[in-house]
N, C-alpha and C. Protein backbone atom coordinates (compact mmCIF):
# COMPACT_ATOMS: atom_id res chain seq x y z
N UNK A 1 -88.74 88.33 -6.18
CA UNK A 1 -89.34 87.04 -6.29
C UNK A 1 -88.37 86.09 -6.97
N UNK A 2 -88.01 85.04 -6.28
CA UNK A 2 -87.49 84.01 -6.68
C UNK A 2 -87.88 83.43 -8.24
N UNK A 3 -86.86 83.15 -8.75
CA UNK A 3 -87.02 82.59 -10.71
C UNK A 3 -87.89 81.45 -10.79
N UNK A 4 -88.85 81.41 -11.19
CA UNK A 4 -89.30 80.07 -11.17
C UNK A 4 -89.06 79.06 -12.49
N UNK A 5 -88.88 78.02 -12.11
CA UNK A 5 -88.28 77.31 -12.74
C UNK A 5 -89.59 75.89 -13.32
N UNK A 6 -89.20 75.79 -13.85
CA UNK A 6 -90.56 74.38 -14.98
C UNK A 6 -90.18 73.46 -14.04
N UNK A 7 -91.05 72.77 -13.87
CA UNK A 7 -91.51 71.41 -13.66
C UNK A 7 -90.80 70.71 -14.81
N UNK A 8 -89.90 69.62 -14.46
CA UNK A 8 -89.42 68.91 -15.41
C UNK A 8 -90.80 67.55 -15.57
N UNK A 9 -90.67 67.01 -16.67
CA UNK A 9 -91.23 65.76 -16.43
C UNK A 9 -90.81 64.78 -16.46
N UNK A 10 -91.32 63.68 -16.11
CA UNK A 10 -90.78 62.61 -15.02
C UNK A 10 -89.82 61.80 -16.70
N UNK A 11 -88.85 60.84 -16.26
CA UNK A 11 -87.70 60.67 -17.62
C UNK A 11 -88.76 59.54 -17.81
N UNK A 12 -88.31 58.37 -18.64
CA UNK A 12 -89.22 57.12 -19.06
C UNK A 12 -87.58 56.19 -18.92
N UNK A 13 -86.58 56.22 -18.07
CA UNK A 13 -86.01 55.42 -17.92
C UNK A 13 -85.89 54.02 -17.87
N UNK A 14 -86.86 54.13 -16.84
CA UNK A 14 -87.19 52.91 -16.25
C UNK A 14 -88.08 51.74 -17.45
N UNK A 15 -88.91 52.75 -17.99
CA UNK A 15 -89.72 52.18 -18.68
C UNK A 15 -89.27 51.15 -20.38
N UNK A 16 -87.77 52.18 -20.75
CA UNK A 16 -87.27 52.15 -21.59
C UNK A 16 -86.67 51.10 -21.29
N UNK A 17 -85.75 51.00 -20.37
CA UNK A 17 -85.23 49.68 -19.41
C UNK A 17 -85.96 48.23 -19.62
N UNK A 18 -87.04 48.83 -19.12
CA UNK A 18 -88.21 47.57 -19.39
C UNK A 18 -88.56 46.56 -20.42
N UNK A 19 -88.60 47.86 -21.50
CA UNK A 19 -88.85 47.18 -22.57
C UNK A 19 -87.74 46.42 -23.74
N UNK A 20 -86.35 47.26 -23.38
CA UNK A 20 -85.07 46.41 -23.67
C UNK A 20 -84.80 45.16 -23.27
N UNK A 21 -85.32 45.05 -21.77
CA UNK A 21 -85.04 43.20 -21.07
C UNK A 21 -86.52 42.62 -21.77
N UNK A 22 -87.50 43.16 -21.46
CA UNK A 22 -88.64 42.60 -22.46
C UNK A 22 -88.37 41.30 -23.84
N UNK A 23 -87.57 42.27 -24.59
CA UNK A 23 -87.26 42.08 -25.75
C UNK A 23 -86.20 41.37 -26.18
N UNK A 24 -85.01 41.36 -25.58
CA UNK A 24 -83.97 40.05 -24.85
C UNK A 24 -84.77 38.78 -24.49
N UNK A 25 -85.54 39.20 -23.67
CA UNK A 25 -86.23 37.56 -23.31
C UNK A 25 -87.08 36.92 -24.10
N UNK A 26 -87.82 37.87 -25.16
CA UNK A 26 -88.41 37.29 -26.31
C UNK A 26 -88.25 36.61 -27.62
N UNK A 27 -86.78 37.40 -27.67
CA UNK A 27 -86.04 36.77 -28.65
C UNK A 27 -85.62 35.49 -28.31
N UNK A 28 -84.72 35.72 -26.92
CA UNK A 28 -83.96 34.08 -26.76
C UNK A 28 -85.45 33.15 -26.69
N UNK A 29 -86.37 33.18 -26.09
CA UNK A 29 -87.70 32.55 -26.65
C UNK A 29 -87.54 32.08 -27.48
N UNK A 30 -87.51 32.63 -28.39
CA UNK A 30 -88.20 32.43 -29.84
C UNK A 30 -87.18 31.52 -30.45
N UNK A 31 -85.83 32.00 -30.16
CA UNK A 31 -84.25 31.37 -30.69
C UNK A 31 -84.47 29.67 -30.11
N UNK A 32 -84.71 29.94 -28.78
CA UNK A 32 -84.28 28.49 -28.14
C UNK A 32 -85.37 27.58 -28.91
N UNK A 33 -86.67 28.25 -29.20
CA UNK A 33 -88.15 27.44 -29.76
C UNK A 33 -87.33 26.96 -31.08
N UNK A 34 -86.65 27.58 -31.60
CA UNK A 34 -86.52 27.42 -33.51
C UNK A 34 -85.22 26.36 -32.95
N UNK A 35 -84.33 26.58 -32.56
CA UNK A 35 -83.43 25.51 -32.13
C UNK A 35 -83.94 24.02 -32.02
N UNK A 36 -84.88 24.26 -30.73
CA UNK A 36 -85.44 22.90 -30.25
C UNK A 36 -86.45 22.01 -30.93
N UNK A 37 -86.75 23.15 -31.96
CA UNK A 37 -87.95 22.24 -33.56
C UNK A 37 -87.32 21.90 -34.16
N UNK A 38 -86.54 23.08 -34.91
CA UNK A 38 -85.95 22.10 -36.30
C UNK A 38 -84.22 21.48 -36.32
N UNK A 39 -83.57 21.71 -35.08
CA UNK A 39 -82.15 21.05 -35.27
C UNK A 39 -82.11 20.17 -34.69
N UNK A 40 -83.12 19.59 -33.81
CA UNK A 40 -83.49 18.20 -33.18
C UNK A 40 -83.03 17.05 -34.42
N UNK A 41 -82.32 16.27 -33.76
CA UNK A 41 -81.49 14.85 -34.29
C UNK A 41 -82.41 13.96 -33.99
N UNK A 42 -82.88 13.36 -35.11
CA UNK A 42 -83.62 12.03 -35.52
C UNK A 42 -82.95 11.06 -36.09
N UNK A 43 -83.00 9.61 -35.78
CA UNK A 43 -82.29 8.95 -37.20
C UNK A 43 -83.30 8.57 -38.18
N UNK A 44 -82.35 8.82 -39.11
CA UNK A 44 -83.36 8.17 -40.36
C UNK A 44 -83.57 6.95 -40.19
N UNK A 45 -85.34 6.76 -40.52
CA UNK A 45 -85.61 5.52 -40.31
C UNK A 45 -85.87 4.30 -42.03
N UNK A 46 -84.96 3.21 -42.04
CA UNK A 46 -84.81 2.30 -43.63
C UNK A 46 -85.49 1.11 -43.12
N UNK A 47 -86.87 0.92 -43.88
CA UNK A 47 -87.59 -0.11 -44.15
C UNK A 47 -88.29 -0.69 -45.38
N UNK A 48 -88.27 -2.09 -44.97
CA UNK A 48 -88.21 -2.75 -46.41
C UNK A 48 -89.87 -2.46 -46.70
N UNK A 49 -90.37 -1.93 -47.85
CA UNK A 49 -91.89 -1.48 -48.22
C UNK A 49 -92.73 -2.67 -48.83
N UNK A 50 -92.03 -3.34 -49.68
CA UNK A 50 -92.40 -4.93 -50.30
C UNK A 50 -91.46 -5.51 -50.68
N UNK A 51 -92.06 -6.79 -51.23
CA UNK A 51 -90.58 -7.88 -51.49
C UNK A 51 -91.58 -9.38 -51.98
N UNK A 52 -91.26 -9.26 -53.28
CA UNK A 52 -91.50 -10.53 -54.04
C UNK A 52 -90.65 -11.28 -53.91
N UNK A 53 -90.64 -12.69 -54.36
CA UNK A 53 -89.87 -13.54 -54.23
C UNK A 53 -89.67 -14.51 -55.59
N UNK A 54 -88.08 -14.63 -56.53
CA UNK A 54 -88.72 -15.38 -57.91
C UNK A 54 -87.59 -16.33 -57.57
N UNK A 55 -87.67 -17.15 -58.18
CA UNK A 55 -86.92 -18.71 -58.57
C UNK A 55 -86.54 -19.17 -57.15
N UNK A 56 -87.54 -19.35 -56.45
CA UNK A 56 -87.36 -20.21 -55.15
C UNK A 56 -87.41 -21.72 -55.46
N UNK A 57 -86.15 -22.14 -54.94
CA UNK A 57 -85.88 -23.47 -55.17
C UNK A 57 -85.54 -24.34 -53.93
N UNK A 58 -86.06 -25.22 -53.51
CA UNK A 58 -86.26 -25.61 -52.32
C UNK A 58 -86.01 -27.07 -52.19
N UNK A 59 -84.82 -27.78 -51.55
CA UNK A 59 -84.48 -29.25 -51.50
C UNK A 59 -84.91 -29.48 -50.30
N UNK A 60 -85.35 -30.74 -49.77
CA UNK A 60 -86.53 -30.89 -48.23
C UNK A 60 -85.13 -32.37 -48.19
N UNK A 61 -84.71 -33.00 -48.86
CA UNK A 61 -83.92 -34.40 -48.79
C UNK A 61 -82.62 -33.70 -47.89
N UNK A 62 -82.01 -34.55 -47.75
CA UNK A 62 -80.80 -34.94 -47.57
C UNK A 62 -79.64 -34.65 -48.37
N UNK A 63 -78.87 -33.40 -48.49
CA UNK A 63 -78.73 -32.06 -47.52
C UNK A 63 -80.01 -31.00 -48.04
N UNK A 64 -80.61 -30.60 -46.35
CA UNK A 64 -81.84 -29.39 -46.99
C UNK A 64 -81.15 -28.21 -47.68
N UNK A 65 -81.57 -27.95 -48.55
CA UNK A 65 -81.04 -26.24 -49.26
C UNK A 65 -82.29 -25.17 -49.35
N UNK A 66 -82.37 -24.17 -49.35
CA UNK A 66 -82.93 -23.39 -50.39
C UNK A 66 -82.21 -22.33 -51.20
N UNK A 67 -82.78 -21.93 -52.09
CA UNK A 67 -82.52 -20.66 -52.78
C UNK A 67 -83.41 -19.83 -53.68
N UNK A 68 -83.49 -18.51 -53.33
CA UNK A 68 -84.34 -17.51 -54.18
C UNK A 68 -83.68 -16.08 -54.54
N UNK A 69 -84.34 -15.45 -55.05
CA UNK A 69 -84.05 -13.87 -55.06
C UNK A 69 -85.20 -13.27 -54.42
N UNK A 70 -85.15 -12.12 -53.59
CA UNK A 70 -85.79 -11.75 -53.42
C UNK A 70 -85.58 -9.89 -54.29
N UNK A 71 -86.89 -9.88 -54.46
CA UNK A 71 -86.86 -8.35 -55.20
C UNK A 71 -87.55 -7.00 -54.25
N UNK A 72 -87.28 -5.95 -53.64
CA UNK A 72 -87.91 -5.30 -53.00
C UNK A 72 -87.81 -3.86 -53.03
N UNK A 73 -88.46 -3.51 -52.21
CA UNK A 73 -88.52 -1.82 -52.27
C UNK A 73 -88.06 -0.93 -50.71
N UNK A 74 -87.48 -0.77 -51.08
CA UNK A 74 -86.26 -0.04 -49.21
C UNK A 74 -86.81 1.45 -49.29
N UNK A 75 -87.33 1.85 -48.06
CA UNK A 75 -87.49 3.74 -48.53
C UNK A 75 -86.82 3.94 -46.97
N UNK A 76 -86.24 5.30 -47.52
CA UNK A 76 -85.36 5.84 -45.86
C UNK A 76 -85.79 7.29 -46.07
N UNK A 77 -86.34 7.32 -44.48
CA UNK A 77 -87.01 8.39 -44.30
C UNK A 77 -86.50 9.44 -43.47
N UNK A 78 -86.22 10.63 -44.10
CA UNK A 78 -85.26 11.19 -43.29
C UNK A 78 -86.09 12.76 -42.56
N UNK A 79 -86.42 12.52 -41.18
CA UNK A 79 -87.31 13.65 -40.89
C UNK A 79 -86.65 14.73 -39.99
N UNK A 80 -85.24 15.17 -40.47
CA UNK A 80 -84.65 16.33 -39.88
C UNK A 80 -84.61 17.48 -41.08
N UNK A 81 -83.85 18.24 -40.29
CA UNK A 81 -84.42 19.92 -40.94
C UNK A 81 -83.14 19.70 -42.42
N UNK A 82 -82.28 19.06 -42.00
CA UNK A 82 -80.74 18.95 -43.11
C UNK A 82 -81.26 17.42 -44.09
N UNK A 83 -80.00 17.56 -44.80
CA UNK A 83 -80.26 16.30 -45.95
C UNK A 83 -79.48 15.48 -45.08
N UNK A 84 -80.13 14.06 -45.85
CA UNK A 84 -78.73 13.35 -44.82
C UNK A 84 -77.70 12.33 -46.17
N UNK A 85 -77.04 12.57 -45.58
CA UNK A 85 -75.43 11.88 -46.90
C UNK A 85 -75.48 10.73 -46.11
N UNK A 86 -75.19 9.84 -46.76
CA UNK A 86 -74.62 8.60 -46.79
C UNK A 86 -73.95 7.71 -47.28
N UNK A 87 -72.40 7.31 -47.76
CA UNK A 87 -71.94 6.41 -48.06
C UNK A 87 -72.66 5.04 -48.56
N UNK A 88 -71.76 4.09 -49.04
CA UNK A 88 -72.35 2.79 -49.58
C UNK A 88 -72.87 1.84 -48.96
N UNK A 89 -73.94 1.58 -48.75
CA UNK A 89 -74.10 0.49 -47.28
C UNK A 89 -74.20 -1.28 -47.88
N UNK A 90 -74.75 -1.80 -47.05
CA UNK A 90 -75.63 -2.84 -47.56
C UNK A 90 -76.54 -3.79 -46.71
N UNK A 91 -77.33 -4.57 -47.31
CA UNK A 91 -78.92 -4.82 -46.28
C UNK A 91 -78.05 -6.93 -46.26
N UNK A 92 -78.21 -7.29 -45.12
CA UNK A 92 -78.00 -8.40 -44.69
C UNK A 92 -79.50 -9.31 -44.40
N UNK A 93 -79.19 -10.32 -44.79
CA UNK A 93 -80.63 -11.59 -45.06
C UNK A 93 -80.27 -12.70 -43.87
N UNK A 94 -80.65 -12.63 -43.12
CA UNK A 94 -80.56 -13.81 -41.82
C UNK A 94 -81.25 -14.85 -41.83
N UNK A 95 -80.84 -16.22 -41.80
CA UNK A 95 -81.80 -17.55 -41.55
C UNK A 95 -80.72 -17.66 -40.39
N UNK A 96 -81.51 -17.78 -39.03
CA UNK A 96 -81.25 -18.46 -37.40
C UNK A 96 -79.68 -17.78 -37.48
N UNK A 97 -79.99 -16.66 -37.54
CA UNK A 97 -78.41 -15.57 -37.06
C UNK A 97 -77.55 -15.79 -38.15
N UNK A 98 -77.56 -16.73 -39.34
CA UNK A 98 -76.65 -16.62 -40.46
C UNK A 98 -76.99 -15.93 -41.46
N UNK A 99 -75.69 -15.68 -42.02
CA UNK A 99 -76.00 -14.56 -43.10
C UNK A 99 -76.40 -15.72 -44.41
N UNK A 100 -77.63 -15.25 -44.83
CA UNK A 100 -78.11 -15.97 -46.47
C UNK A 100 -77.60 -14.87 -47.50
N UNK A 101 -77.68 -14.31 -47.71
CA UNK A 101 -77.40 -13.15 -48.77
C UNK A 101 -77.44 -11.68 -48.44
N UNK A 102 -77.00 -10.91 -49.42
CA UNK A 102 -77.14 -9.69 -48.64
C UNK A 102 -77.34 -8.30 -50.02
N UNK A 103 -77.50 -7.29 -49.98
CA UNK A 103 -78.01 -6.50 -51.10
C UNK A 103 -77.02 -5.17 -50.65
N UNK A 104 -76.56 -4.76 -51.92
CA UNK A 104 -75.53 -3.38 -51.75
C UNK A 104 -77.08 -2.10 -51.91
N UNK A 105 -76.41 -1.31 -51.00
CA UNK A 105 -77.06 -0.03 -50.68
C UNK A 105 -76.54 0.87 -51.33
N UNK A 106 -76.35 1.61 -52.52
CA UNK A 106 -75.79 2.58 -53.20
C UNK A 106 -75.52 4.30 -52.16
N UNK A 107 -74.46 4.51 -52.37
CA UNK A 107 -74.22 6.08 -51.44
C UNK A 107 -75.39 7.08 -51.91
N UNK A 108 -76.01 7.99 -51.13
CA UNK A 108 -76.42 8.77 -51.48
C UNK A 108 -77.33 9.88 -50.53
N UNK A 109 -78.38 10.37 -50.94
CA UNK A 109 -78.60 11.43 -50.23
C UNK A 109 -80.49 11.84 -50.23
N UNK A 110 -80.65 12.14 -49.13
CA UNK A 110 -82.49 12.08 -48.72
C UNK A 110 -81.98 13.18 -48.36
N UNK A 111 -83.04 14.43 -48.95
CA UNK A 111 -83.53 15.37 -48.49
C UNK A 111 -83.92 16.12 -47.26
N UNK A 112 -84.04 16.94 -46.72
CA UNK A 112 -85.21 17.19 -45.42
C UNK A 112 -86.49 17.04 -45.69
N UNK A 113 -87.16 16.03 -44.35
CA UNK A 113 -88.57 15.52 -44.42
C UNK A 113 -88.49 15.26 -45.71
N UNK A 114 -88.01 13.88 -46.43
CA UNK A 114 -88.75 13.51 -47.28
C UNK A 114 -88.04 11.81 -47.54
N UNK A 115 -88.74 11.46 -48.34
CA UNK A 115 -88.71 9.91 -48.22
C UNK A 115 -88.49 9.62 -49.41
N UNK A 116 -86.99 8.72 -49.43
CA UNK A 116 -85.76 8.10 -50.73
C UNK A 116 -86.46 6.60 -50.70
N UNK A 117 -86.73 6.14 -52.39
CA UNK A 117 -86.91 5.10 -52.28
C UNK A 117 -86.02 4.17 -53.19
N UNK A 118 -85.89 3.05 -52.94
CA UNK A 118 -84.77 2.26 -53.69
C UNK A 118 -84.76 0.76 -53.66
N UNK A 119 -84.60 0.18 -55.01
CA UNK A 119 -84.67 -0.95 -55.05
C UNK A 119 -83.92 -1.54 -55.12
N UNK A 120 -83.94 -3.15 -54.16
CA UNK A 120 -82.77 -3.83 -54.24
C UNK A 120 -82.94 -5.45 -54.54
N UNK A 121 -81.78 -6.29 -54.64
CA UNK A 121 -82.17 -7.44 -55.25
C UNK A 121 -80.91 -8.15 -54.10
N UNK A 122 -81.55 -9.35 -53.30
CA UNK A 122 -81.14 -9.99 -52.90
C UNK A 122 -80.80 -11.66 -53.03
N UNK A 123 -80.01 -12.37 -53.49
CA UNK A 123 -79.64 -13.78 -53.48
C UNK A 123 -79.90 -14.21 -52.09
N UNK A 124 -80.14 -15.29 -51.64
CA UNK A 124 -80.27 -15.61 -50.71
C UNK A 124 -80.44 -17.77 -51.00
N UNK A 125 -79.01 -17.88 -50.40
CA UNK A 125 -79.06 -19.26 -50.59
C UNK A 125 -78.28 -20.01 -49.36
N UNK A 126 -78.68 -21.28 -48.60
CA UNK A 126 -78.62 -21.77 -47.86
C UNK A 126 -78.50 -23.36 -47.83
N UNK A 127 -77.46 -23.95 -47.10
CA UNK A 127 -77.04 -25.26 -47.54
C UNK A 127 -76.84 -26.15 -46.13
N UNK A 128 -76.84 -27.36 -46.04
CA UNK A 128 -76.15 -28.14 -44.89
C UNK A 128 -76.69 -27.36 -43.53
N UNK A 129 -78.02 -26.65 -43.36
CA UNK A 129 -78.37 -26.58 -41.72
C UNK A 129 -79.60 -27.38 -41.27
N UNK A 130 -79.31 -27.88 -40.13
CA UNK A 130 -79.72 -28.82 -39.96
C UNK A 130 -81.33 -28.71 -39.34
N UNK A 131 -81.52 -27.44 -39.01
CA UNK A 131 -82.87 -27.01 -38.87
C UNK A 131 -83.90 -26.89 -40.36
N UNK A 132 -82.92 -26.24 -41.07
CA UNK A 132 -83.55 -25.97 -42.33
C UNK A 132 -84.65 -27.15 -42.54
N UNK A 133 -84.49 -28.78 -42.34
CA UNK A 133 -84.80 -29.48 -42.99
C UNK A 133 -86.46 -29.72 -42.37
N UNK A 134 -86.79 -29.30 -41.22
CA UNK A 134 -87.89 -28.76 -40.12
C UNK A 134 -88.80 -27.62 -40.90
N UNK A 135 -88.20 -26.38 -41.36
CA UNK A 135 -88.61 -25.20 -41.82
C UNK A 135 -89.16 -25.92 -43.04
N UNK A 136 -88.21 -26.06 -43.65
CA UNK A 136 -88.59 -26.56 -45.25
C UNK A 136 -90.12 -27.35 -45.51
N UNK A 137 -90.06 -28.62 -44.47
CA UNK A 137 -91.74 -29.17 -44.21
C UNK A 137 -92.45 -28.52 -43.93
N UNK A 138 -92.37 -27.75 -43.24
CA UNK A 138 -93.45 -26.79 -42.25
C UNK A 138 -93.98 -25.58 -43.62
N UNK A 139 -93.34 -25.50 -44.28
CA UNK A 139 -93.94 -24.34 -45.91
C UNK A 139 -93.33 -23.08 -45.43
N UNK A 140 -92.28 -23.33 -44.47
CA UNK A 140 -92.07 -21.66 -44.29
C UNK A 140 -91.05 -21.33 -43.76
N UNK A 141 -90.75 -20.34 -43.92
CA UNK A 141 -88.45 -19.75 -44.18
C UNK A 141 -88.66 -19.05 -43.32
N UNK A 142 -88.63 -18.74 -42.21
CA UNK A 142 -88.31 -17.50 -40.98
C UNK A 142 -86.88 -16.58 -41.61
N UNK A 143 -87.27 -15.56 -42.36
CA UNK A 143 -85.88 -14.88 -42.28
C UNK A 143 -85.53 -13.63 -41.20
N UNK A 144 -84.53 -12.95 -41.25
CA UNK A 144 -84.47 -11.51 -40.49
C UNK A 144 -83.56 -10.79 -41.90
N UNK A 145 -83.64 -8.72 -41.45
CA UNK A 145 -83.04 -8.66 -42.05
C UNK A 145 -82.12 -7.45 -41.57
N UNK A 146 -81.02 -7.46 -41.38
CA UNK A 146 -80.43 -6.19 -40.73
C UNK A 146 -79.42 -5.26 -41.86
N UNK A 147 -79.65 -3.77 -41.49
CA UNK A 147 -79.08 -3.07 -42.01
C UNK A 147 -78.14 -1.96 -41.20
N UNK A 148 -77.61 -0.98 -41.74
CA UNK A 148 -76.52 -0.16 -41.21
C UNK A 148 -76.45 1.07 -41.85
N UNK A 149 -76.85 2.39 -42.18
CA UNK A 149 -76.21 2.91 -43.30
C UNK A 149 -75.85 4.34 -42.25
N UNK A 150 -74.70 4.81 -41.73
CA UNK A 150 -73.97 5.65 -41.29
C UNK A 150 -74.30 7.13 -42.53
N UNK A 151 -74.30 7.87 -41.49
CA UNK A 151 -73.90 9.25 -42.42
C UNK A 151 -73.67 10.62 -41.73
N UNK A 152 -74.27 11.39 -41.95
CA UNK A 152 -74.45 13.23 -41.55
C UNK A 152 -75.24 13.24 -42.27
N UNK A 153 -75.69 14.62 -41.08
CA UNK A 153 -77.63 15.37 -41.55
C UNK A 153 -76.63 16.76 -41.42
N UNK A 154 -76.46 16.92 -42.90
CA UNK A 154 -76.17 18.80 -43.21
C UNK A 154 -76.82 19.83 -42.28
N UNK A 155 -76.54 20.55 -42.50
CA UNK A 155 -76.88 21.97 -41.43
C UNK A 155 -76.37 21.68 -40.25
N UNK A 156 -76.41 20.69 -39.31
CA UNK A 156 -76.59 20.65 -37.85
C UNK A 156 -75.19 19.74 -37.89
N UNK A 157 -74.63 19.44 -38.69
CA UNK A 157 -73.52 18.56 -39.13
C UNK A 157 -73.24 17.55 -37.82
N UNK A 158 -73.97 16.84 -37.84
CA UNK A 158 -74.24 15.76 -37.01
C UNK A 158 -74.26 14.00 -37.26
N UNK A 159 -73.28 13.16 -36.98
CA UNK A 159 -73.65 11.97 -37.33
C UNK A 159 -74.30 11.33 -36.77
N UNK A 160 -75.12 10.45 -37.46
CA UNK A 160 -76.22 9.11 -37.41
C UNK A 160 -76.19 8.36 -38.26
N UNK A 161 -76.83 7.23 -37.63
CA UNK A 161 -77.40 6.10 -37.87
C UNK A 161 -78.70 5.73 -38.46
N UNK A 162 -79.00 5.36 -39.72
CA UNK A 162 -80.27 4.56 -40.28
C UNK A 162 -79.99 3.22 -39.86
N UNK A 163 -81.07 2.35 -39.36
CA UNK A 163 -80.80 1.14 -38.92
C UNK A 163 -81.74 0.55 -39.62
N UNK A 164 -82.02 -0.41 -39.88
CA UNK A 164 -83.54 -1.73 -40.03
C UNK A 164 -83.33 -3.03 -39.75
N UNK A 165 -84.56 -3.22 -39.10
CA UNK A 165 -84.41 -4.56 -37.98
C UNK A 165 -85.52 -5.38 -38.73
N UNK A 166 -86.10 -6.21 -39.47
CA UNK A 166 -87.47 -6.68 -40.26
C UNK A 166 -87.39 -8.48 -40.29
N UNK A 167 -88.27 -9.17 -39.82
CA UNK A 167 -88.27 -10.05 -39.78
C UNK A 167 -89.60 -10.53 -41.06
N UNK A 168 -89.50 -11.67 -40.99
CA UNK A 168 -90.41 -11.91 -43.14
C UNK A 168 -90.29 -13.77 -42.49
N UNK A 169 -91.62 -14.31 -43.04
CA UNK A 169 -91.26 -15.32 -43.66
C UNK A 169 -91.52 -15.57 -44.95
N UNK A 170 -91.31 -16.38 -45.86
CA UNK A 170 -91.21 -16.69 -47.11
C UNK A 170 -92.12 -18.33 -47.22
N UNK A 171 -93.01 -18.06 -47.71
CA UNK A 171 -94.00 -19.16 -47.98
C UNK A 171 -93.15 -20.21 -48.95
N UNK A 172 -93.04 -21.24 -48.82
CA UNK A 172 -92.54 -22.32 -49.93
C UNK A 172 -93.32 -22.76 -51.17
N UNK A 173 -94.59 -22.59 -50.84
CA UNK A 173 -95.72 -23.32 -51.16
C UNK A 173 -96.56 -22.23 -52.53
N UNK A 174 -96.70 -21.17 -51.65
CA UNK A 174 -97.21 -19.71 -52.68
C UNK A 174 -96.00 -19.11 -53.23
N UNK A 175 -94.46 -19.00 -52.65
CA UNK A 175 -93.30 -18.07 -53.40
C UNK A 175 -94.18 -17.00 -52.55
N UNK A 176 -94.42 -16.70 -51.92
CA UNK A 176 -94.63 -15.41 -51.32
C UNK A 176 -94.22 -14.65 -50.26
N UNK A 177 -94.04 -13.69 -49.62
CA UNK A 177 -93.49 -12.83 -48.51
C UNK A 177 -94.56 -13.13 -47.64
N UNK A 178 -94.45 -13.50 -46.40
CA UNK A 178 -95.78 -12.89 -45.58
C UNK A 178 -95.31 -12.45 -43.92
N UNK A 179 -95.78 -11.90 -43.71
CA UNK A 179 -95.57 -11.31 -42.12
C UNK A 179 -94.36 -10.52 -42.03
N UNK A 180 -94.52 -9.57 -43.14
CA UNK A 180 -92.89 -8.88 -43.04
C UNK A 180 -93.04 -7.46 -41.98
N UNK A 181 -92.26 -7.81 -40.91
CA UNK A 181 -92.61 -6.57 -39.59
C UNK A 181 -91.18 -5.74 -39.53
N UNK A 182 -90.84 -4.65 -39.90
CA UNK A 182 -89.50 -3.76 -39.24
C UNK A 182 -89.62 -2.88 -38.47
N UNK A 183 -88.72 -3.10 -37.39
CA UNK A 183 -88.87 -2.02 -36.20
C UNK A 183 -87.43 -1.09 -36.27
């Protein structure tokens, strides 16, 4: 009589196979998900929060002038996964595309997700335009205000841009801010 021999049982090759590519594809999943949440590039966004206005002084004759300070509160919001650095900037005061004054931005550094706040003090004085003398009757200063502050967001070592675009007028009448909008 022929030797008989066992029944082997069947290998799990295939199965083992399976679960190796399984597990490759779950990971890069998971990798590409954590990539595409938190190293996503945002710019930080710098807007002016309030802004009083003291020693507004206002000539309506022949040459129109004004002049004030304005006092305010700037927060830059930085909503990436790194801090973001920034060098020294500074915030520019516009009457009809001219520069009125302008406020230094100190270098420095916002966190991940979280919001830097900082105060600044602007001069803002204006002489010899010939619209001015229109605004000045009317009780009200149309300003703009543009900013710039360049840097890198750590970890992802990436440069950007904080920008602020905010338009304000300035009451003559109250010394007050009103309609201040930044996009």
């Amino acid at each position: 009589m022929p030797a008989r021999t066992k029944p082997q049982a069947p290998t799990n090759s295939g199965k083992f196979l399976f679960y190796i590519i399984e597990a490759i594809a779950f990971q890069t999943i998971i990798i590409v998900t954590i990539l595409l949440i938190f190293m996503h590039k945002t710019s930080p966004k710098l807007r002016f929060q309030s802004l009083s206005v003291q020693n507004l002084t206002v000539n309506a004759t022949s040459p129109p002038s004004f002049f004030f300070r304005l006092n305010g509160e700037v927060t830059l919001k930085n909503s990436n996964f790194g801090k973001f650095n920034f060098p020294d900037g500074k915030i520019v005061i516009l009457y009809r595309d001219n520069a009125v004054g302008d406020a230094f931005v100190p270098a420095g550094r916002v966190k991940a997700w979280s919001t830097e706040k900082m105060n600044v003090t602007v001069v803002a004085e204006s002489k010899n335009d010939r619209d001015l003398y229109g605004d000045l009757n009317s009780g009200k200063i149309t300003l703009s205000s543009n900013a710039k502050l360049h840097g890198k967001i750590r970890v992802i070592k990436r440069k950007t841009t904080a920008t602020m675009n905010c338009t304000m007028d300035v009451d003559t009448t109250t010394h007050a801010v009103q309609n201040l909008k930044c996009s």
